[in-house]
N, C-alpha and C. Protein backbone atom coordinates (compact mmCIF):
# COMPACT_ATOMS: atom_id res chain seq x y z
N UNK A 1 66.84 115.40 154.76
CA UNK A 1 67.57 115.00 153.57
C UNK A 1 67.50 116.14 152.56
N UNK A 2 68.69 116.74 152.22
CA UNK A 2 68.11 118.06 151.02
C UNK A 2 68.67 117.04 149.86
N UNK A 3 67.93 118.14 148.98
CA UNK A 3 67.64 117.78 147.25
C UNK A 3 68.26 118.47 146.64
N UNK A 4 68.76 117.92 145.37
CA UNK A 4 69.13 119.98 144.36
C UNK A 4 68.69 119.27 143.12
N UNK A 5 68.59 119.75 142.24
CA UNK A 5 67.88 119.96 141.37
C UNK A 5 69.24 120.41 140.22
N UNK A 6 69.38 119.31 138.93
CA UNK A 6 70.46 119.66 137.92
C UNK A 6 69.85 119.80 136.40
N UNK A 7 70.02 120.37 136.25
CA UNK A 7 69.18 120.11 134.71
C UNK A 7 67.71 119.88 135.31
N UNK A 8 67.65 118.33 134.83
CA UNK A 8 66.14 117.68 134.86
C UNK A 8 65.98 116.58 135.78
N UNK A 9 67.54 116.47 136.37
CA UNK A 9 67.28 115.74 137.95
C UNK A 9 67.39 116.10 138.88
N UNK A 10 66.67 115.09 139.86
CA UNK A 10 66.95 115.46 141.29
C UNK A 10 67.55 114.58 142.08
N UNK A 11 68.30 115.20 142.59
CA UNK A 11 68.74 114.40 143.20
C UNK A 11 69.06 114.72 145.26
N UNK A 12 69.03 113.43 145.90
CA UNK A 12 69.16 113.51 147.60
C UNK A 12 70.51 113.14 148.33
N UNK A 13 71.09 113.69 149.28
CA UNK A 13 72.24 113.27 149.82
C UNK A 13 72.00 112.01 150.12
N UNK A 14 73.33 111.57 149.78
CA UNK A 14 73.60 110.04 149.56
C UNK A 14 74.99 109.72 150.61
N UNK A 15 75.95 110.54 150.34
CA UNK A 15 77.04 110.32 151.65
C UNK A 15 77.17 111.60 151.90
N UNK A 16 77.36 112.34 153.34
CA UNK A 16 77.26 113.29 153.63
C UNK A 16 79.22 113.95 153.84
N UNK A 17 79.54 115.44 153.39
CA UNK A 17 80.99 115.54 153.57
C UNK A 17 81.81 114.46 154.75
N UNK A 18 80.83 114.27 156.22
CA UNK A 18 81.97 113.80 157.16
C UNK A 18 82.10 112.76 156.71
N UNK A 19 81.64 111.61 156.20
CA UNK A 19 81.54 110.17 155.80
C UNK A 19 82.96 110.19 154.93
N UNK A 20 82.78 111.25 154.09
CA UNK A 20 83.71 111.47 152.61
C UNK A 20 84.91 111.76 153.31
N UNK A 21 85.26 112.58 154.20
CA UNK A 21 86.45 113.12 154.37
C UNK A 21 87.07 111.70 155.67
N UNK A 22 86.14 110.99 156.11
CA UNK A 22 86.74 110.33 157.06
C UNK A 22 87.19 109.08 156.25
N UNK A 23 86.48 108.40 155.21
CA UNK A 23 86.55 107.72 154.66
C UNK A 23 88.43 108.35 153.71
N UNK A 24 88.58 109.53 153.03
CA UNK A 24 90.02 109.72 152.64
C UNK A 24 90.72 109.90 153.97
N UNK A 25 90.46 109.72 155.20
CA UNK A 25 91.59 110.30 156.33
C UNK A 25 91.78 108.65 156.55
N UNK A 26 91.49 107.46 156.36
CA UNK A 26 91.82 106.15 156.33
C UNK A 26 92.27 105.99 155.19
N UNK A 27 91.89 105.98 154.03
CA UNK A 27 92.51 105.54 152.25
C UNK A 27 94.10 106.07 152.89
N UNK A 28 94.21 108.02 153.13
CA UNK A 28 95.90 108.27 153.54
C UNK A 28 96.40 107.59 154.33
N UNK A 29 95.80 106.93 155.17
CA UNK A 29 96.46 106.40 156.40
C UNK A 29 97.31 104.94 155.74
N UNK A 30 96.57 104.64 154.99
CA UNK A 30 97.36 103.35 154.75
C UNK A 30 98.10 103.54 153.15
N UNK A 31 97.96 104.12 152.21
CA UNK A 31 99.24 104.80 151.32
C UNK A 31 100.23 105.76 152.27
N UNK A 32 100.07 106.22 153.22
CA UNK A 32 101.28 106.48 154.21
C UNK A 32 102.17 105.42 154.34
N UNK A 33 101.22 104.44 155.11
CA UNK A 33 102.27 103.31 155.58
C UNK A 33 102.57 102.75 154.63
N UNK A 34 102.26 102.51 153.51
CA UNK A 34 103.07 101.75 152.16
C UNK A 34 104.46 102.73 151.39
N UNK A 35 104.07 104.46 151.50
CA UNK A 35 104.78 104.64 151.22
C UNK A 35 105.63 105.84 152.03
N UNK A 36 105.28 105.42 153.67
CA UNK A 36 106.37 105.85 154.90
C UNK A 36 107.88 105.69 154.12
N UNK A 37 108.84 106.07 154.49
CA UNK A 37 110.16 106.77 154.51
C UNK A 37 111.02 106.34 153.02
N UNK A 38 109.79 106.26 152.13
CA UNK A 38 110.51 106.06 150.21
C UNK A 38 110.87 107.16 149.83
N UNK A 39 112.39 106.89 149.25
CA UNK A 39 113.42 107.99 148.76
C UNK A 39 112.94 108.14 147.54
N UNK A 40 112.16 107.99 146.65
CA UNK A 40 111.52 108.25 145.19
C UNK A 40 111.01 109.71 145.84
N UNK A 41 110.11 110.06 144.99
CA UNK A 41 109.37 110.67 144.27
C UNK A 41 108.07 110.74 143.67
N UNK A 42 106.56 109.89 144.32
CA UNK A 42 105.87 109.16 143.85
C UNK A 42 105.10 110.38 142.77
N UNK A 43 104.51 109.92 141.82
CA UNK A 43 103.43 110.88 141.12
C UNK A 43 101.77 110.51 142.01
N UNK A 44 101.39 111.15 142.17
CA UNK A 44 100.10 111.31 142.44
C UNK A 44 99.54 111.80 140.81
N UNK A 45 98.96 110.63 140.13
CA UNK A 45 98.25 111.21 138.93
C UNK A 45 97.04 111.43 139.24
N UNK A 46 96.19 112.75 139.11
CA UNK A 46 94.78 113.71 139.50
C UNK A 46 94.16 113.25 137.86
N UNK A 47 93.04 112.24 137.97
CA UNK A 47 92.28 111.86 136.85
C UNK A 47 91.15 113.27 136.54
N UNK A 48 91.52 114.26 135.59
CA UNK A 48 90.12 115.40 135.46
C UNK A 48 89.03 114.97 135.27
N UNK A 49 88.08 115.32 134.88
CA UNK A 49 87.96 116.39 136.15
C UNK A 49 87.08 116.16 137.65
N UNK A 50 86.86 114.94 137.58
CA UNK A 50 86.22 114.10 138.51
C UNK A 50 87.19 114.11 139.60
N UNK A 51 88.21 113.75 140.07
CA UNK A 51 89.09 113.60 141.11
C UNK A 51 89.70 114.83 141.46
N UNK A 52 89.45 115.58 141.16
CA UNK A 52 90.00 116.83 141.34
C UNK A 52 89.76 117.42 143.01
N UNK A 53 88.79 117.24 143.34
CA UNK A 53 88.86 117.22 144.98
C UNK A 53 89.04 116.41 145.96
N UNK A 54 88.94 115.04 145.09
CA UNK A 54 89.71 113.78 146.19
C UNK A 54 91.26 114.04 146.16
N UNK A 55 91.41 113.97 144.91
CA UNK A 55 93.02 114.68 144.84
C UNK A 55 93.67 115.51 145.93
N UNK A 56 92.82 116.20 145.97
CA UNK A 56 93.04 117.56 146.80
C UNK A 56 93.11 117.42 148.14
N UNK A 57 92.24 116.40 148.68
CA UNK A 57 92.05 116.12 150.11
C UNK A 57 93.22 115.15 150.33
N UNK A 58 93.49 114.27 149.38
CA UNK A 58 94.34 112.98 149.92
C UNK A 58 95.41 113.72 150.00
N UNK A 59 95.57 114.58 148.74
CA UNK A 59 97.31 115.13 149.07
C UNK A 59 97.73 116.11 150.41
N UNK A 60 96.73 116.31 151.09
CA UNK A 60 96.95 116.92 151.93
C UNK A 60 96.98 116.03 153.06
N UNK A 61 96.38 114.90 152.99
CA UNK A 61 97.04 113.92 154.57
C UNK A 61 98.59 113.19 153.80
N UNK A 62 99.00 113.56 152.90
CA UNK A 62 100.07 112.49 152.53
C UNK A 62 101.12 112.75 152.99
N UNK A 63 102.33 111.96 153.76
CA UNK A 63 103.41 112.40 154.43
C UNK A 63 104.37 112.44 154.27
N UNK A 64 104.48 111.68 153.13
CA UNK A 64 105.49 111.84 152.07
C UNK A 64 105.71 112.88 150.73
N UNK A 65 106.91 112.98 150.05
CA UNK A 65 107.11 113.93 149.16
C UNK A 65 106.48 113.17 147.93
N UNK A 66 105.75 114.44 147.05
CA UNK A 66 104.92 114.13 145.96
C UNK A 66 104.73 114.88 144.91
N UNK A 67 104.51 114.29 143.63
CA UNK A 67 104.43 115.17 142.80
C UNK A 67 102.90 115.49 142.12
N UNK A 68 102.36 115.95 142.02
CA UNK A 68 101.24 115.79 140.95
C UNK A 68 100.80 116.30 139.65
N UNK A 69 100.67 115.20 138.77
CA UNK A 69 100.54 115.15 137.93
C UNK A 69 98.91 115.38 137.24
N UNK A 70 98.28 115.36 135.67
CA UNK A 70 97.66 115.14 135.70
C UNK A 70 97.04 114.63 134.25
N UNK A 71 95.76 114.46 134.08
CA UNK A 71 95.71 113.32 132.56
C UNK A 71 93.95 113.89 132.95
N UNK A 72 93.14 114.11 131.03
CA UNK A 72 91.81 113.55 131.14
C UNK A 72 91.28 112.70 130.43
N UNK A 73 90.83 111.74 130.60
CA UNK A 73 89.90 109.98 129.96
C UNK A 73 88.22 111.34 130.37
N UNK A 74 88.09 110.70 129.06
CA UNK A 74 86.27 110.82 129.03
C UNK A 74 85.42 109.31 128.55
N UNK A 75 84.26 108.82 129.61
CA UNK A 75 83.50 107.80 128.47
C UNK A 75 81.95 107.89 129.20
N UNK A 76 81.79 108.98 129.40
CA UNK A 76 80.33 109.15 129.98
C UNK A 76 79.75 110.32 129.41
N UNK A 77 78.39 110.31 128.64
CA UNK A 77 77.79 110.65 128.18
C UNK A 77 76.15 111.01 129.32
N UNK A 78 75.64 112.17 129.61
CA UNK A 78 75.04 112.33 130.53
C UNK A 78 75.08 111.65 132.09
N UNK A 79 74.49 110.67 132.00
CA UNK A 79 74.18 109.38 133.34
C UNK A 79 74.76 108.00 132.95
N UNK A 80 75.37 107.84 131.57
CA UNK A 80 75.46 106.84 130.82
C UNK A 80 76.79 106.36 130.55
N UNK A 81 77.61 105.67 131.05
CA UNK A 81 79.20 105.42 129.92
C UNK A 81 79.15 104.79 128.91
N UNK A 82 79.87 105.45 127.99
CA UNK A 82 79.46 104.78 126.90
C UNK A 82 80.24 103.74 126.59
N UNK A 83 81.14 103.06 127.20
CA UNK A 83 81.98 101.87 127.11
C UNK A 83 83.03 102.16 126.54
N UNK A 84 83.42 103.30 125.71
CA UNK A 84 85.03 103.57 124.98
C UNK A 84 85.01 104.80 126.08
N UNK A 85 86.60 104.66 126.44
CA UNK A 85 87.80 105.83 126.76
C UNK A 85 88.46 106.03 125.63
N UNK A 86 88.23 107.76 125.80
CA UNK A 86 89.17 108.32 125.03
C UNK A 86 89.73 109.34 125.69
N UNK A 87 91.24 109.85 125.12
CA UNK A 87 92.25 110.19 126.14
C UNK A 87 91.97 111.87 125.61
N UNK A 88 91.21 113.07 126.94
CA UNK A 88 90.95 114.10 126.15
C UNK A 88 92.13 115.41 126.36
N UNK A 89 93.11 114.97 127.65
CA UNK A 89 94.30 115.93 127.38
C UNK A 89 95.17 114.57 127.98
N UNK A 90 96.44 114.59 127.35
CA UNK A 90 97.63 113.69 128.02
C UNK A 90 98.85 113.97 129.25
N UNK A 91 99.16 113.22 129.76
CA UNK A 91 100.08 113.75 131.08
C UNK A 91 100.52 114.98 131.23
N UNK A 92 100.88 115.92 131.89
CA UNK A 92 101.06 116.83 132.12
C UNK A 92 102.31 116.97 132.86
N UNK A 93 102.88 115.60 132.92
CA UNK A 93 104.61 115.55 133.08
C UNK A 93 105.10 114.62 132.84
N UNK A 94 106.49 114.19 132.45
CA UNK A 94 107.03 113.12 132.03
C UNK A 94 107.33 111.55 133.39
N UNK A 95 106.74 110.72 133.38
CA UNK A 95 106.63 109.58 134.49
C UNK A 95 107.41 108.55 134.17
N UNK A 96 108.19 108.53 133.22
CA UNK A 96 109.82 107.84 132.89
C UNK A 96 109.55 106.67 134.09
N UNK A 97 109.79 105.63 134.37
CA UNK A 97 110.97 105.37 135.33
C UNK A 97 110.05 105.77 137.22
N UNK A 98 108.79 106.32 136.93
CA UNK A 98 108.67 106.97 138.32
C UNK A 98 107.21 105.62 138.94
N UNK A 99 107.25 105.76 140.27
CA UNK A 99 105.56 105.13 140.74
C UNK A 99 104.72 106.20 140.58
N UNK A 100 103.31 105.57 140.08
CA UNK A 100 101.96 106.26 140.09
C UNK A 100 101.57 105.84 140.59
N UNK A 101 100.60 106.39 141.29
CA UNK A 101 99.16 106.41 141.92
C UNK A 101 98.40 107.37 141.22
N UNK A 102 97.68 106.57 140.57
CA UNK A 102 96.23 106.84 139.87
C UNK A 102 95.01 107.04 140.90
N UNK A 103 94.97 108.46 141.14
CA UNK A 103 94.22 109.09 141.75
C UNK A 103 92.30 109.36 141.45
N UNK A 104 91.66 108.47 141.35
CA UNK A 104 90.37 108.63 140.46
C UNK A 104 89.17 108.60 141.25
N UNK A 105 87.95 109.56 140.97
CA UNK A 105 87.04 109.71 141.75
C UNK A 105 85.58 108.51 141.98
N UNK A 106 85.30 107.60 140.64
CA UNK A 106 85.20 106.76 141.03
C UNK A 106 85.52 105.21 139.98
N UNK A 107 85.54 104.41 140.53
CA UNK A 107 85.85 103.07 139.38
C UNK A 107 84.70 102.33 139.38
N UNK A 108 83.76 102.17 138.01
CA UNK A 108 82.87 101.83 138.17
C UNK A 108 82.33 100.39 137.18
N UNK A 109 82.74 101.08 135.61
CA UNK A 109 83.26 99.86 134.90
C UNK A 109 84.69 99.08 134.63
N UNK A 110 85.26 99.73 135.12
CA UNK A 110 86.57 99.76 134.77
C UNK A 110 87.47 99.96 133.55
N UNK A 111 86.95 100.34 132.71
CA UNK A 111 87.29 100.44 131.55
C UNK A 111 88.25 101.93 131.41
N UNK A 112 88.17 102.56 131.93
CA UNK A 112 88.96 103.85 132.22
C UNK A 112 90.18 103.44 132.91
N UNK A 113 90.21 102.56 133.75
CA UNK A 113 91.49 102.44 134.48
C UNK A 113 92.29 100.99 133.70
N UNK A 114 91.77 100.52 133.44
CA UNK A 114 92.49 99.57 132.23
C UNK A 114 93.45 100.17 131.04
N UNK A 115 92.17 101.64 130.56
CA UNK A 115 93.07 102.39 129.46
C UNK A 115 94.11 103.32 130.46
N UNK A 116 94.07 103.75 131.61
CA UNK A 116 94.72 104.29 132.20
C UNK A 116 96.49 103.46 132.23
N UNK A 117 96.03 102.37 132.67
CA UNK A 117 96.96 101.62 133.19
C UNK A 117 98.33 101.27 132.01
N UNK A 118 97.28 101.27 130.54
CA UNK A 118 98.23 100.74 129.63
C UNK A 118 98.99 102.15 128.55
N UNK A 119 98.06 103.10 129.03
CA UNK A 119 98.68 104.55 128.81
C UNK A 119 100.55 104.56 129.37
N UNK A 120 99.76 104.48 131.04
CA UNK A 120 101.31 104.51 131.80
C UNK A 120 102.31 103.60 131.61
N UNK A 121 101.67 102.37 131.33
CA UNK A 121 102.95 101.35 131.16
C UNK A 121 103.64 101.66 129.39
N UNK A 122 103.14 102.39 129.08
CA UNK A 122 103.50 103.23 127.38
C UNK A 122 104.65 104.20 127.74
N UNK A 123 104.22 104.71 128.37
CA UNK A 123 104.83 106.08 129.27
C UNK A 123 106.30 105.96 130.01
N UNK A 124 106.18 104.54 130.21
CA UNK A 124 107.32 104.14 131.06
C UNK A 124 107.38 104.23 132.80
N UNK A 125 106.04 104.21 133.37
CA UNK A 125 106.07 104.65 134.55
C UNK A 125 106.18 103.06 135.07
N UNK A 126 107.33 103.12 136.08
CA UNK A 126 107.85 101.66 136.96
C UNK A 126 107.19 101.44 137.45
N UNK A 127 105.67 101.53 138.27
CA UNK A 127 104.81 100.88 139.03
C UNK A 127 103.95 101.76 138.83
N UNK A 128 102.29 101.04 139.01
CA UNK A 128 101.20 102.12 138.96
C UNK A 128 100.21 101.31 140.07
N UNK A 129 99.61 102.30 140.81
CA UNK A 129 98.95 101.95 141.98
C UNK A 129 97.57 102.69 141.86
N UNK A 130 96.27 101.55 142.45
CA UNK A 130 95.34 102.21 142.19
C UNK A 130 94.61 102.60 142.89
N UNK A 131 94.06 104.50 143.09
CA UNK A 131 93.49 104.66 144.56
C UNK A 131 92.54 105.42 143.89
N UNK A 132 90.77 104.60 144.88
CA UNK A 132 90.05 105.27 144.07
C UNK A 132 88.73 106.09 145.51
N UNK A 133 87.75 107.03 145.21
CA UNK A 133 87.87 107.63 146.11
C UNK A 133 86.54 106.61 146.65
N UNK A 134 85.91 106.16 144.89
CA UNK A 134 84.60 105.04 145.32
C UNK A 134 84.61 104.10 144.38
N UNK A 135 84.18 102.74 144.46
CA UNK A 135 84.10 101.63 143.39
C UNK A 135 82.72 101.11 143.94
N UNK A 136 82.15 100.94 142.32
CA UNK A 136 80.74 99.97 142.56
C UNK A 136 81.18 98.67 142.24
N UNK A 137 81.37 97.72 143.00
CA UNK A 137 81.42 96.47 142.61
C UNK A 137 80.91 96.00 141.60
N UNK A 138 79.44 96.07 142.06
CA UNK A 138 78.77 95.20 140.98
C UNK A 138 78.83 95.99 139.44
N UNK A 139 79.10 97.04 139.30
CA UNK A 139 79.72 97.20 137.90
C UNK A 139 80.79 97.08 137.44
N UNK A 140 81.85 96.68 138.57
CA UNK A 140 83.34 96.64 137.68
C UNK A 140 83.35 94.80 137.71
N UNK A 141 83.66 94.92 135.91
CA UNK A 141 83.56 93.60 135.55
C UNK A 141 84.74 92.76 134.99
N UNK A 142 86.21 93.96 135.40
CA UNK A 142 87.38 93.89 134.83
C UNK A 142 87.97 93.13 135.58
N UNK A 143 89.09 92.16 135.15
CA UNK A 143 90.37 91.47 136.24
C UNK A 143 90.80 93.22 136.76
N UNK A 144 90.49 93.70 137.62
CA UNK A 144 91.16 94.74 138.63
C UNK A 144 92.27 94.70 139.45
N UNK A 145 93.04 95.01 140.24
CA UNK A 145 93.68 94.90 141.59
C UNK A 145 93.89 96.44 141.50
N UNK A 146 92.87 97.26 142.46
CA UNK A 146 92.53 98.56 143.12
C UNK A 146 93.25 98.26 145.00
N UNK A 147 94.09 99.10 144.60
CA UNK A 147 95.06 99.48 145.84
C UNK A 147 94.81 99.69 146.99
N UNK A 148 93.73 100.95 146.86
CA UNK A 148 93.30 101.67 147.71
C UNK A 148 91.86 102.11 147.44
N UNK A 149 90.96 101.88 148.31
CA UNK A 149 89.82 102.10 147.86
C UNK A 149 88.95 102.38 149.17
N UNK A 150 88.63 104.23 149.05
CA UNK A 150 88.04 104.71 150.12
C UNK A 150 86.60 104.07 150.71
N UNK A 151 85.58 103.87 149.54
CA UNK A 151 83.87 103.89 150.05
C UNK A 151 83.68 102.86 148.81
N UNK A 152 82.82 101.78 148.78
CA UNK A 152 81.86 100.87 147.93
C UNK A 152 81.08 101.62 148.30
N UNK A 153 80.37 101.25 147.10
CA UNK A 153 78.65 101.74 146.58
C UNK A 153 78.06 101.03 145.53
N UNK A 154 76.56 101.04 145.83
CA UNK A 154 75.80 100.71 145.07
C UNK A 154 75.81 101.23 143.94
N UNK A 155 75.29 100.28 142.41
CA UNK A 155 75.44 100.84 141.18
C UNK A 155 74.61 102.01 140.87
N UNK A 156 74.37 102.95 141.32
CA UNK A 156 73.75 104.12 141.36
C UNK A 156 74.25 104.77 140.29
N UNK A 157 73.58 106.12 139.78
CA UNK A 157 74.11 107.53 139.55
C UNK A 157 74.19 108.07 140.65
N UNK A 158 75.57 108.73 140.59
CA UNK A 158 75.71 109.99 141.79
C UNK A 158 76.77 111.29 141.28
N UNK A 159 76.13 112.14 142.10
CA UNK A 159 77.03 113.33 141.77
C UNK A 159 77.43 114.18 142.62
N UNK A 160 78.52 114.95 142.95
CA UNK A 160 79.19 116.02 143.88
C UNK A 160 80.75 115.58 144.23
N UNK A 161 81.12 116.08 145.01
CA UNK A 161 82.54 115.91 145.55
C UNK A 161 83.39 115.22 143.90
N UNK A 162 83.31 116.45 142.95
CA UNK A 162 83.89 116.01 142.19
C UNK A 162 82.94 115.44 141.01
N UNK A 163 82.45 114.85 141.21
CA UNK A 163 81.33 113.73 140.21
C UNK A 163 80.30 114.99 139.73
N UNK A 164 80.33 115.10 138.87
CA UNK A 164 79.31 115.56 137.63
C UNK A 164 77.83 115.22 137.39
N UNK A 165 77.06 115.62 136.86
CA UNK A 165 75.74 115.57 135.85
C UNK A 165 75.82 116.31 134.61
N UNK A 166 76.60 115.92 133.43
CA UNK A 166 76.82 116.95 132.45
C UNK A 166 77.26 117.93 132.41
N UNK A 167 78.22 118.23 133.86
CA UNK A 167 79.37 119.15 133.99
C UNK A 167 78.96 119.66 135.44
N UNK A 168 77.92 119.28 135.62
CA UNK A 168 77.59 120.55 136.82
C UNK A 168 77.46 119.46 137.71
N UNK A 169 77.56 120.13 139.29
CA UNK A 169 77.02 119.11 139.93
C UNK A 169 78.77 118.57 141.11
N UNK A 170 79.82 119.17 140.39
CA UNK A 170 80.88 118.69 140.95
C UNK A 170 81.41 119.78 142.52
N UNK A 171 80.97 120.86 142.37
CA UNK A 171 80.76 121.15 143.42
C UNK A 171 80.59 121.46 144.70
N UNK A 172 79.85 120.16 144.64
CA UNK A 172 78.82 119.91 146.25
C UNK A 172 79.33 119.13 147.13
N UNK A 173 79.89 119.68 147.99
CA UNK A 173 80.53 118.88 149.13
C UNK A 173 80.11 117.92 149.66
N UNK A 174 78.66 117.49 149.63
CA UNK A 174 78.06 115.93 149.85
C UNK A 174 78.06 115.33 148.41
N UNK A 175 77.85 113.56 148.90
CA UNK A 175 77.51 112.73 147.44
C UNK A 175 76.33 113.18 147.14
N UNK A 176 75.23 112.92 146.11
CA UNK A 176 74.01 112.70 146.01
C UNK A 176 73.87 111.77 145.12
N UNK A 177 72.75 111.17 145.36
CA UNK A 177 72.43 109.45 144.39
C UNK A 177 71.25 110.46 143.66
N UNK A 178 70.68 109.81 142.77
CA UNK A 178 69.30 110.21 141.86
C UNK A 178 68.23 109.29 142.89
N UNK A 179 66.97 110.73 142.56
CA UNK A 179 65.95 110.39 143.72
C UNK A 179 64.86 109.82 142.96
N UNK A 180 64.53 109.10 143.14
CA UNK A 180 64.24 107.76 142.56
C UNK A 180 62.41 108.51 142.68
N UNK A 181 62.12 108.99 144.34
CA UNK A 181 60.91 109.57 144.55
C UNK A 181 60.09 110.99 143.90
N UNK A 182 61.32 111.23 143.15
CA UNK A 182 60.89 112.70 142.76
C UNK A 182 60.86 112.12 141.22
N UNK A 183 60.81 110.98 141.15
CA UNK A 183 59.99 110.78 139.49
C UNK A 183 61.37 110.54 138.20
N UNK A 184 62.59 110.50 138.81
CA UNK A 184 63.74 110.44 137.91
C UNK A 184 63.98 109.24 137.50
């Protein structure tokens, strides 16, 4: 099991890359078949800076034509959310009239994808779909309906493939949870 060391935690692999990448080669498989031979245009919205490599992987099994877009929500403070989203850059193209898929690395309280959701329906975007790369159940406490949803997990801290520790930490091609044994 390796460790790394961020700041003042430590932390142990928790899902290893193949888990991660097999787990998005099923999430594409079935937004394929929902959106097999559609004459649109879908947006793929890339949530910063957390999704930025799920992004990256899904759009590359997708078989359809796509655009991507992108937006940053902040509400986490070290290991902690602090329960408000706030919107820290806005769309990065106009979604009039178009479907989204809200692309996000993980959904945990839900409170980010709620403000997400009512952003886009502001925006004018005709449908918004939700694909996320992980959801902790037992912390999302919102009326939800999540689309697509690669891996559940336990209410942990974790960080890599995207996911942070105070910026760093996104990275690392495996998950890692906080190691509970090394005193964190």
């Amino acid at each position: 099991m390796e460790r790394v060391r961020l700041f003042d935690k430590t932390f142990r692999t928790f899902i290893p890359n193949r888990e991660i990448e097999s787990a998005i080669d099923k999430v594409a498989e079935r937004i394929n078949a929902d959106f097999n031979g559609c004459e649109d245009i879908p947006v793929l919205l890339c949530v910063l800076n957390g999704s930025i490599l799920f992004t990256a992987e899904l759009m590359k099994r997708l078989t359809f034509n796509c655009e991507i877009v992108s937006t940053k929500l902040s509400s986490y403070v070290g290991t902690e959310s602090t329960g408000k989203v706030r919107q820290v850059m806005g769309l990065t193209a106009d979604i009039t009239g178009r479907r989204v898929i809200i692309v996000e690395d993980i959904v945990d309280s839900g409170n980010t994808i709620l403000e997400l959701k009512r952003i886009l329906a502001e925006k004018g975007a005709s449908q918004t779909y939700i694909c996320t790369m992980l959801l902790k159940p037992e912390a999302c406490r919102k009326d939800l309906r999540l689309d697509y949803v690669a891996m559940e997990i336990p209410n942990d801290f974790i960080v890599g493939f995207g996911l942070d520790y105070n910026e760093i930490g996104r990275n690392l091609k495996d998950i890692y949870i906080l190691d509970q044994e090394a005193g964190q």
